[in-house]
PDB file of N, CA and C in Angstrom:
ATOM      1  N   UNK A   1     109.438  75.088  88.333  1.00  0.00           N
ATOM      2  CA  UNK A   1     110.612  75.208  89.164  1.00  0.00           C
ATOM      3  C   UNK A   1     111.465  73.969  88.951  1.00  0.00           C
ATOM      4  N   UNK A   2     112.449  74.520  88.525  1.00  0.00           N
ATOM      5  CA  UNK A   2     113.704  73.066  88.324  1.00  0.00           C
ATOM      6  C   UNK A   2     114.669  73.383  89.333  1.00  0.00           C
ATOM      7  N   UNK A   3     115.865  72.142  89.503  1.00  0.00           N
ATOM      8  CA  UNK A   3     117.016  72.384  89.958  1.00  0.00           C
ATOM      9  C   UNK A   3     117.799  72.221  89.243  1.00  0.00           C
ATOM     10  N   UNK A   4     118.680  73.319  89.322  1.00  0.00           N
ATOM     11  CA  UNK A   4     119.892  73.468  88.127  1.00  0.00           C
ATOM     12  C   UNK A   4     121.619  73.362  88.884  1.00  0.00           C
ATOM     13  N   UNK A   5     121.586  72.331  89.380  1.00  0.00           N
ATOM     14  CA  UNK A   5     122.615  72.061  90.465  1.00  0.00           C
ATOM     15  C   UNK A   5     124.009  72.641  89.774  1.00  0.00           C
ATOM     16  N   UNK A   6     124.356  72.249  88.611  1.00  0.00           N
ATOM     17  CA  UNK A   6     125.572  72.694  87.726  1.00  0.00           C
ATOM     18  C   UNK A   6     125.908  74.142  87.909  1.00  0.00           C
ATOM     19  N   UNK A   7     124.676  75.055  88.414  1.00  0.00           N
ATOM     20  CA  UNK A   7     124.114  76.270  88.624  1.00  0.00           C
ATOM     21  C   UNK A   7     124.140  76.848  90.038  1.00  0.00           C
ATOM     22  N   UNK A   8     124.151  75.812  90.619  1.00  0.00           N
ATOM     23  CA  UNK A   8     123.787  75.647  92.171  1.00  0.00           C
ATOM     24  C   UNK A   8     122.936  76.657  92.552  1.00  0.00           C
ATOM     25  N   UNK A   9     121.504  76.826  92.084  1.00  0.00           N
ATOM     26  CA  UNK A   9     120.427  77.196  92.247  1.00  0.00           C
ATOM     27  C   UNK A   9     118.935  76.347  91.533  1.00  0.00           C
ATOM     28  N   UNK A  10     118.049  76.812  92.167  1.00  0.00           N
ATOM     29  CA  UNK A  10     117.145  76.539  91.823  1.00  0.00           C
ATOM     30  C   UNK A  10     116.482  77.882  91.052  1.00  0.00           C
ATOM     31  N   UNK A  11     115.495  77.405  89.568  1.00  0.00           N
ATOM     32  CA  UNK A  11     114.950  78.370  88.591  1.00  0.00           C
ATOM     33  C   UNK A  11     114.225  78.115  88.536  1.00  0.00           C
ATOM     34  N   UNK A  12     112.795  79.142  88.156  1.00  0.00           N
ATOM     35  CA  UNK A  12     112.151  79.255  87.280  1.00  0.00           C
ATOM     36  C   UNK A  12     111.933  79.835  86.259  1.00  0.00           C
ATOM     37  N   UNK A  13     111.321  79.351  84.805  1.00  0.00           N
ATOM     38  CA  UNK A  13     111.170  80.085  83.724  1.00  0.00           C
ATOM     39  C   UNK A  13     109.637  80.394  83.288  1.00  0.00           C
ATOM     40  N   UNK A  14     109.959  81.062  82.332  1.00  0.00           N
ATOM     41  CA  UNK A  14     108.945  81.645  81.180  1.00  0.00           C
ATOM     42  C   UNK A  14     109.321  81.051  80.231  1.00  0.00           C
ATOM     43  N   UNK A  15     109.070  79.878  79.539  1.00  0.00           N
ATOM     44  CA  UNK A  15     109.444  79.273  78.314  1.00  0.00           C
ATOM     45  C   UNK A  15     110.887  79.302  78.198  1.00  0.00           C
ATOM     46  N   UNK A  16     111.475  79.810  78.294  1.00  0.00           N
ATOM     47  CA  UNK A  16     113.197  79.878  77.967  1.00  0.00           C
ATOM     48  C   UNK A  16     113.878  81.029  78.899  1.00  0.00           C
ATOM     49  N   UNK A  17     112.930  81.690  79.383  1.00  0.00           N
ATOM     50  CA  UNK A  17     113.384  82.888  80.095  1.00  0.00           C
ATOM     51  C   UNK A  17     113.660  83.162  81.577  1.00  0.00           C
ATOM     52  N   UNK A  18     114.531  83.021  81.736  1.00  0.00           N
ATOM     53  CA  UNK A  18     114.583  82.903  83.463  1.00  0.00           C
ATOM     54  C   UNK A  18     113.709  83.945  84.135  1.00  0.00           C
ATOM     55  N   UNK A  19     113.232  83.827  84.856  1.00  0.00           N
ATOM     56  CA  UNK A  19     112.228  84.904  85.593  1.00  0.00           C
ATOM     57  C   UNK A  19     112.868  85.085  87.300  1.00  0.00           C
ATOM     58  N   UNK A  20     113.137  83.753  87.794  1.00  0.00           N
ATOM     59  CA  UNK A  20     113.444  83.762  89.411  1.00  0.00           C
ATOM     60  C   UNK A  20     114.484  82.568  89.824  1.00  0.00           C
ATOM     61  N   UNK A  21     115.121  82.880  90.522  1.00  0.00           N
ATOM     62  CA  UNK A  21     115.970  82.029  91.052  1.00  0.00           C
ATOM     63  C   UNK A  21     116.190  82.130  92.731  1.00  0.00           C
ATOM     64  N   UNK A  22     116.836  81.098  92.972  1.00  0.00           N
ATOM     65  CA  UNK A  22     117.298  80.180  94.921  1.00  0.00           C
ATOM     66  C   UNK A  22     118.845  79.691  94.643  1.00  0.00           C
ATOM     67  N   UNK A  23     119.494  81.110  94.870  1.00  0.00           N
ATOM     68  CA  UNK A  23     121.175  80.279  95.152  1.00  0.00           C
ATOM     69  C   UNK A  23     121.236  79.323  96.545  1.00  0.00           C
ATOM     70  N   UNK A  24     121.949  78.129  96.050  1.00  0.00           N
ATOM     71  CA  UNK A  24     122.588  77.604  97.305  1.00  0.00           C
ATOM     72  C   UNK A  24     123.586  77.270  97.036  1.00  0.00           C
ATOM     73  N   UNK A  25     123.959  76.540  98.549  1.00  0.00           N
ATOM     74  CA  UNK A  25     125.245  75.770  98.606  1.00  0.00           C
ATOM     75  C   UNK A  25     125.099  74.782  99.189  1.00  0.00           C
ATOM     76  N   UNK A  26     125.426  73.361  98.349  1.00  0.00           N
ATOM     77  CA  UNK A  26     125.248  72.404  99.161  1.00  0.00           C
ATOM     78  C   UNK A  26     126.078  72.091 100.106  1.00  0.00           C
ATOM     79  N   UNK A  27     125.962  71.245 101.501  1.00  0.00           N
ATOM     80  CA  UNK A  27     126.955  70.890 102.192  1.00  0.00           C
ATOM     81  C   UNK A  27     126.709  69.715 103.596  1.00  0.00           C
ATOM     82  N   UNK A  28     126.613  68.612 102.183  1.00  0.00           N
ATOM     83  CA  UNK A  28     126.211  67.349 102.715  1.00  0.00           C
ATOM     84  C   UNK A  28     124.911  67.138 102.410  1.00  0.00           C
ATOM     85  N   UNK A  29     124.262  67.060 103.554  1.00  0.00           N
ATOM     86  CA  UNK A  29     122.548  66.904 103.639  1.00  0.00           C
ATOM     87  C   UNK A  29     121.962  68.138 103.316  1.00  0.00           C
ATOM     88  N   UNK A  30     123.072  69.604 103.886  1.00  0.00           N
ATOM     89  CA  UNK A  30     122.025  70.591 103.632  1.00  0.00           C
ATOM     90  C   UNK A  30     122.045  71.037 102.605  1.00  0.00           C
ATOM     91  N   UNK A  31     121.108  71.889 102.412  1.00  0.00           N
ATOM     92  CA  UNK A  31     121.288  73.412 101.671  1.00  0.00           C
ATOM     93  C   UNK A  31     121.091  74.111 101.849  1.00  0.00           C
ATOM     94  N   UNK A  32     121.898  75.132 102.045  1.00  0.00           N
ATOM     95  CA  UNK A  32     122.745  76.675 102.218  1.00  0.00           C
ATOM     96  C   UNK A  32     121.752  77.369 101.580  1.00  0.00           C
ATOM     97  N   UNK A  33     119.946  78.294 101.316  1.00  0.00           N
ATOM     98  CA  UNK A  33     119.711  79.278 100.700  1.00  0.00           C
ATOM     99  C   UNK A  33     120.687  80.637 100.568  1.00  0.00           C
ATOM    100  N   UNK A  34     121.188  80.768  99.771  1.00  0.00           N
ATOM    101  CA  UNK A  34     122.189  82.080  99.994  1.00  0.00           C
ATOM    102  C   UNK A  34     121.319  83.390  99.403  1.00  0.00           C
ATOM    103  N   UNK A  35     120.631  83.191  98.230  1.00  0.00           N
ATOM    104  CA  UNK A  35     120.058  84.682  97.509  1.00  0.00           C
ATOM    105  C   UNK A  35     118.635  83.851  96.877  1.00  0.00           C
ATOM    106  N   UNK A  36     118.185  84.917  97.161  1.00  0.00           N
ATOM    107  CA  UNK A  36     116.445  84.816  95.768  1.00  0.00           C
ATOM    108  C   UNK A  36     116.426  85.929  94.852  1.00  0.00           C
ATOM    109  N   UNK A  37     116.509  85.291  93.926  1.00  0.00           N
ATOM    110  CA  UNK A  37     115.587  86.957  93.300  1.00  0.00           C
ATOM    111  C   UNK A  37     114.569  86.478  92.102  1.00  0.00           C
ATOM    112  N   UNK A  38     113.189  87.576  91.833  1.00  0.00           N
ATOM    113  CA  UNK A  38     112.957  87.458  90.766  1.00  0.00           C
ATOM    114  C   UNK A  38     112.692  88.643  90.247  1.00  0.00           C
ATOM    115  N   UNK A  39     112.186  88.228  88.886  1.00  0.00           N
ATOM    116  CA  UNK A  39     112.320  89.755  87.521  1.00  0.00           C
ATOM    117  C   UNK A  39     111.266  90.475  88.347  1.00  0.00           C
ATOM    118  N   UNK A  40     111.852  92.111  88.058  1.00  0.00           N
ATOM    119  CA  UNK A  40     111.193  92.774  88.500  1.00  0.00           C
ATOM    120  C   UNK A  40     109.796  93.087  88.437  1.00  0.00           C
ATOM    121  N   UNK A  41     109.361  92.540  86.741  1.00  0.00           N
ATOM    122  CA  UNK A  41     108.022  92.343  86.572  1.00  0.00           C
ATOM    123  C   UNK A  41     107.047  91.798  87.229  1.00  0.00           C
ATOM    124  N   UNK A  42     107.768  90.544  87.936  1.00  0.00           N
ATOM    125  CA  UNK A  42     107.113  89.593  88.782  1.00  0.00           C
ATOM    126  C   UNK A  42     107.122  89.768  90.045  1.00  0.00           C
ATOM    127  N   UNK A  43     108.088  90.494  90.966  1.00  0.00           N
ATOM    128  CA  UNK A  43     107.576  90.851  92.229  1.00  0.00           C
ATOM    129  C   UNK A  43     105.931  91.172  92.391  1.00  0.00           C
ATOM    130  N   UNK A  44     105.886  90.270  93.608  1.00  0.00           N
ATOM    131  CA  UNK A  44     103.881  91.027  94.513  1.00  0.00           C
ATOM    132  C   UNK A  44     103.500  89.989  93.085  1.00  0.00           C
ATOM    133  N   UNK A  45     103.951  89.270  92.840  1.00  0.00           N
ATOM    134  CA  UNK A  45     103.124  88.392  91.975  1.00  0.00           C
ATOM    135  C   UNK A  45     103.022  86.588  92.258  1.00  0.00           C
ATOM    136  N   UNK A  46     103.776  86.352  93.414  1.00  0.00           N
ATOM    137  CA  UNK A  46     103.440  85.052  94.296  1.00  0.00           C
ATOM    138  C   UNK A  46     104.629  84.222  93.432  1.00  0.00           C
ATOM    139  N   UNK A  47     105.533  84.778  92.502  1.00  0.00           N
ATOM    140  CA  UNK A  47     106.428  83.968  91.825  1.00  0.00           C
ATOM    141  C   UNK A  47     107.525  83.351  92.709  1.00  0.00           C
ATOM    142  N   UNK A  48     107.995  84.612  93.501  1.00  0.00           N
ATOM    143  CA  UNK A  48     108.927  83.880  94.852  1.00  0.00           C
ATOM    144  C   UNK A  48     108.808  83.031  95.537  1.00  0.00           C
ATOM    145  N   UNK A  49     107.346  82.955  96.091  1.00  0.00           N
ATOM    146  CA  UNK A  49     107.093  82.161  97.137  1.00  0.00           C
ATOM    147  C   UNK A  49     106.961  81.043  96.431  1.00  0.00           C
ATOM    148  N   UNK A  50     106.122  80.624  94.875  1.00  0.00           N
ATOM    149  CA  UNK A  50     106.100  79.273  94.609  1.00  0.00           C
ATOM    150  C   UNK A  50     107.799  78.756  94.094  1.00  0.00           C
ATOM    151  N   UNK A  51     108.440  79.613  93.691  1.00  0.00           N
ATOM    152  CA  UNK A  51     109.914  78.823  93.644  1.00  0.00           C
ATOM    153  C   UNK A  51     110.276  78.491  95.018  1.00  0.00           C
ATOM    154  N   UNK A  52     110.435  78.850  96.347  1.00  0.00           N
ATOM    155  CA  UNK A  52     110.692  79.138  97.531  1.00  0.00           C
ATOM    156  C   UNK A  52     109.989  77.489  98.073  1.00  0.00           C
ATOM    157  N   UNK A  53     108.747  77.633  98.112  1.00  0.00           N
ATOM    158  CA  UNK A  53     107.946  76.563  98.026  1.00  0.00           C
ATOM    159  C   UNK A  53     108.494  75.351  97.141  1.00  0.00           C
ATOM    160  N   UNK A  54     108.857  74.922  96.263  1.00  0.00           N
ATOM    161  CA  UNK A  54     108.813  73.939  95.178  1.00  0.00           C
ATOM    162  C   UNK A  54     110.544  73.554  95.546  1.00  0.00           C
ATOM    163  N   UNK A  55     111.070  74.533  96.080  1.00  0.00           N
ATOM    164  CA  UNK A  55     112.917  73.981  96.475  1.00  0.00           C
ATOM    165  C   UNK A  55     112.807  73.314  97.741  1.00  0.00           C
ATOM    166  N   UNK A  56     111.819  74.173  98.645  1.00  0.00           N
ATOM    167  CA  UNK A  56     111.670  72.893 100.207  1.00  0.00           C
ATOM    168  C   UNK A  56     111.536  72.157  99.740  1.00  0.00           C
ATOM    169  N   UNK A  57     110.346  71.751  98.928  1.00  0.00           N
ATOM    170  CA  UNK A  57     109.599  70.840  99.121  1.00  0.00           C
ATOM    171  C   UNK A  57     110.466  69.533  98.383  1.00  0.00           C
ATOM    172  N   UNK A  58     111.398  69.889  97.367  1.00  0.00           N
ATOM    173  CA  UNK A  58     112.711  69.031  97.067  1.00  0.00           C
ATOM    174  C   UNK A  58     113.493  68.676  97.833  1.00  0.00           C
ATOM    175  N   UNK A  59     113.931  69.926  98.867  1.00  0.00           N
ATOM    176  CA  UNK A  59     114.613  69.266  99.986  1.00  0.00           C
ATOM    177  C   UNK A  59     114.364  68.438 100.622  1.00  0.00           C
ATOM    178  N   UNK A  60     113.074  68.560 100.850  1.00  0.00           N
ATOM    179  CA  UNK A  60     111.889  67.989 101.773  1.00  0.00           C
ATOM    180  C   UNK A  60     112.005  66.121 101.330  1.00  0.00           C
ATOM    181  N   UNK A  61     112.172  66.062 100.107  1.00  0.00           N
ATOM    182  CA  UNK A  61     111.738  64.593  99.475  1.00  0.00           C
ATOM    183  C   UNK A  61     112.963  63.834  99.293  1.00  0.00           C
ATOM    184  N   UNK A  62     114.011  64.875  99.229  1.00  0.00           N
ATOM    185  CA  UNK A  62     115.646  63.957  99.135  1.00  0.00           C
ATOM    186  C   UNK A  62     115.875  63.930 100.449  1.00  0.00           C
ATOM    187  N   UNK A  63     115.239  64.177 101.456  1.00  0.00           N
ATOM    188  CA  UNK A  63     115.746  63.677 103.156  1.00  0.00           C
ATOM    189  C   UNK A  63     116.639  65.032 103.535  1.00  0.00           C
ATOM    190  N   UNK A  64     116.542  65.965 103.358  1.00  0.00           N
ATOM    191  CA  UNK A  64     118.136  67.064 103.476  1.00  0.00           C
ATOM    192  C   UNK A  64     117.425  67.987 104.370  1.00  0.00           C
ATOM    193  N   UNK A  65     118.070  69.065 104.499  1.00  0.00           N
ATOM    194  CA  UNK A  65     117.850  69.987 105.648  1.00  0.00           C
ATOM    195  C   UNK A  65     117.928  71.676 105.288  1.00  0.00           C
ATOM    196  N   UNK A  66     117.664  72.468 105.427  1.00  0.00           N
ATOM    197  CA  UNK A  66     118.092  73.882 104.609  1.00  0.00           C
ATOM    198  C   UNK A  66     118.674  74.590 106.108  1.00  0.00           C
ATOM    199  N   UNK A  67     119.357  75.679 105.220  1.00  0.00           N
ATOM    200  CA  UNK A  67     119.873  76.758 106.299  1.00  0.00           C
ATOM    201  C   UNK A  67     119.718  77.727 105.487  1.00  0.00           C
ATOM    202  N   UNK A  68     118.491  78.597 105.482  1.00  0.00           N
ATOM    203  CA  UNK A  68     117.625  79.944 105.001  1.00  0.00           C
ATOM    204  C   UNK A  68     118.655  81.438 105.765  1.00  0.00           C
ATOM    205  N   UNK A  69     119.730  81.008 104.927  1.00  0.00           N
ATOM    206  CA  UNK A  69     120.708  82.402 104.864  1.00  0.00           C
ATOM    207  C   UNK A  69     120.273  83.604 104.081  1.00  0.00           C
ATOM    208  N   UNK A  70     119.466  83.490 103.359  1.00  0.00           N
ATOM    209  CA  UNK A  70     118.686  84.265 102.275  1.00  0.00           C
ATOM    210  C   UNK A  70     117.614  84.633 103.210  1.00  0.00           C
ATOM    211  N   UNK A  71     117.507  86.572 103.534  1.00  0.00           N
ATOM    212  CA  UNK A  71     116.000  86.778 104.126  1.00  0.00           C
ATOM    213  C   UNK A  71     114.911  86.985 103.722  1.00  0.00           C
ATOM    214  N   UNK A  72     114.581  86.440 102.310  1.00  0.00           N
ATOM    215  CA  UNK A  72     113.445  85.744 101.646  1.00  0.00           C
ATOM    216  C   UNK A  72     112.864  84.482 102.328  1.00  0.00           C
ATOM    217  N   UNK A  73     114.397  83.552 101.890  1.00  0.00           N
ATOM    218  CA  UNK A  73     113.589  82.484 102.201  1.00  0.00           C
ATOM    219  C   UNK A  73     113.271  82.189 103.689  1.00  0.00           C
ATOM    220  N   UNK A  74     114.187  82.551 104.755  1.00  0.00           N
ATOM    221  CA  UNK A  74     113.990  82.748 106.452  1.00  0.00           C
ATOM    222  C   UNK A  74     112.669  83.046 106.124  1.00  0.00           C
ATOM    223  N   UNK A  75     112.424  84.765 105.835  1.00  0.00           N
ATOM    224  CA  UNK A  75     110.942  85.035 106.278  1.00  0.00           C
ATOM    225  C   UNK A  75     109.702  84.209 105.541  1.00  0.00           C
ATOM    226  N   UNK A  76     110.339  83.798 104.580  1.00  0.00           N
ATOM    227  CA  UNK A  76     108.837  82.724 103.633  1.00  0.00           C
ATOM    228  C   UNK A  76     108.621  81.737 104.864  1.00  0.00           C
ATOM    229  N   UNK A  77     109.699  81.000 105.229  1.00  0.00           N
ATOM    230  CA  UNK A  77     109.625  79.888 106.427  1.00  0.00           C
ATOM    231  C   UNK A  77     108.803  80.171 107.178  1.00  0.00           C
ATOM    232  N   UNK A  78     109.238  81.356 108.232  1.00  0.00           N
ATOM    233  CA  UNK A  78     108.485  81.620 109.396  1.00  0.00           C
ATOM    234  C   UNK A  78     106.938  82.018 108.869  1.00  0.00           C
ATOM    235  N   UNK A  79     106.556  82.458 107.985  1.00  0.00           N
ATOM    236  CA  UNK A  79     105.072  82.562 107.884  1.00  0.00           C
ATOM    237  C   UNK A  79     104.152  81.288 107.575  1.00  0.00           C
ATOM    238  N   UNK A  80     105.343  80.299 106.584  1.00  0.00           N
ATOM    239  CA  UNK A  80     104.652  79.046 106.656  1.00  0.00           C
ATOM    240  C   UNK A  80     105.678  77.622 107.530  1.00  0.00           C
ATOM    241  N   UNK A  81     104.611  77.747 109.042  1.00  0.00           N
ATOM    242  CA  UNK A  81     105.284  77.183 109.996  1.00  0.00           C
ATOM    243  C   UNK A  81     105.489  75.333 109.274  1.00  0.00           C
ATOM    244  N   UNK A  82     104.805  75.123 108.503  1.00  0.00           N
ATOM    245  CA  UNK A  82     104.675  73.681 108.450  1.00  0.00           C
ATOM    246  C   UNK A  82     106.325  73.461 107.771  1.00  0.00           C
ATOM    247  N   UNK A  83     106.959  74.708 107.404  1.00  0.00           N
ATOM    248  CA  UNK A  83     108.500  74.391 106.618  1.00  0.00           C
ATOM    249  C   UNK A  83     109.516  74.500 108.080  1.00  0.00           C
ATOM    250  N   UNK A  84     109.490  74.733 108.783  1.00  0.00           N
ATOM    251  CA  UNK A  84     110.217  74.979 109.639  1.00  0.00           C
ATOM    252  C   UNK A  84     111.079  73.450 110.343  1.00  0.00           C
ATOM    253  N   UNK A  85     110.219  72.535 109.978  1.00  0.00           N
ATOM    254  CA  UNK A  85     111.200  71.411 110.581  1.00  0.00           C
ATOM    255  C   UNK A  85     112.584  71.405 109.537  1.00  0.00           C
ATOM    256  N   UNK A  86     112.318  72.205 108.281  1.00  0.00           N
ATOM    257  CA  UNK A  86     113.542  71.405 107.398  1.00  0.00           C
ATOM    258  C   UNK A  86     114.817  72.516 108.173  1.00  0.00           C
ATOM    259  N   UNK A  87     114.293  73.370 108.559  1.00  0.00           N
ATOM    260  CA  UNK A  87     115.769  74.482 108.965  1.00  0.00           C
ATOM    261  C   UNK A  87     116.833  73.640 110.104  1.00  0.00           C
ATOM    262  N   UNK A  88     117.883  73.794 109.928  1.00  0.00           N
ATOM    263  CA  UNK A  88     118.988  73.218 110.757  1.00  0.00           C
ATOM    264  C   UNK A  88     119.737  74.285 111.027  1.00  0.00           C
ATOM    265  N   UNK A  89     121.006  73.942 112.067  1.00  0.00           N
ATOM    266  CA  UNK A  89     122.078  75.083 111.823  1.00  0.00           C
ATOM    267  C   UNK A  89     123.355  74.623 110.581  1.00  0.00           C
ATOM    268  N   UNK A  90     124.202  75.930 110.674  1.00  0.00           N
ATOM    269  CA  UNK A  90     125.239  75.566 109.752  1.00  0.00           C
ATOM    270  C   UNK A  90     125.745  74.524 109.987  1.00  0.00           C
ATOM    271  N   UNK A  91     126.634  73.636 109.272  1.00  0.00           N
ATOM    272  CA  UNK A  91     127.461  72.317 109.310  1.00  0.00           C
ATOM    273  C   UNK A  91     128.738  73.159 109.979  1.00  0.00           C
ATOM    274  N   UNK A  92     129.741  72.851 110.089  1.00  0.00           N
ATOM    275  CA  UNK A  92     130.781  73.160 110.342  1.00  0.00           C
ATOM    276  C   UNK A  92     131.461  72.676 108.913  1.00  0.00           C
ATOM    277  N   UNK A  93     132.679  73.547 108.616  1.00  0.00           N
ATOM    278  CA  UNK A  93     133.184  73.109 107.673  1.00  0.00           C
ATOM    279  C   UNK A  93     134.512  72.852 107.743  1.00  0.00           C
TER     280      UNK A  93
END
């Protein structure tokens, strides 16, 4: 799992091949989850949750905050309570 900010998402690959991605938007401290998706091959195959996993946990280490607009990543949160401190509300813009 990388961050591809130029991209403003977070990816993962298969050697060269994109498999899954975490749109955001940054805005300030936070980040905005807007969409997930991965290849259809890989659904029910735990690929979501470790990209899902590996972008908190970035958030988590640059000090920032998420707002899980995406109902992937909301519901990944609520099942793993230990992510829940990073959720904030929207910024105002």
């Amino acid at each position: 799992m990388t961050d591809a900010p130029e991209r403003s998402r977070y990816e993962i690959r298969d050697g060269d091949r994109l498999v899954g991605l975490a749109a955001y938007q940054r805005r300030g401290d936070q980040v905005v989850f807007t969409h997930t998706e991965v290849e259809d091959s890989a659904e029910h195959s735990g690929l979501g949750s470790r990209l899902v996993r590996g972008a908190l946990d970035d958030v988590r280490a640059s000090g920032g905050s998420v707002v899980p607009v995406c109902s992937f990543v909301r519901d990944w949160i609520e099942r793993h309570p230990e992510y829940r401190d990073l959720v904030d509300t929207p910024a105002e813009n």
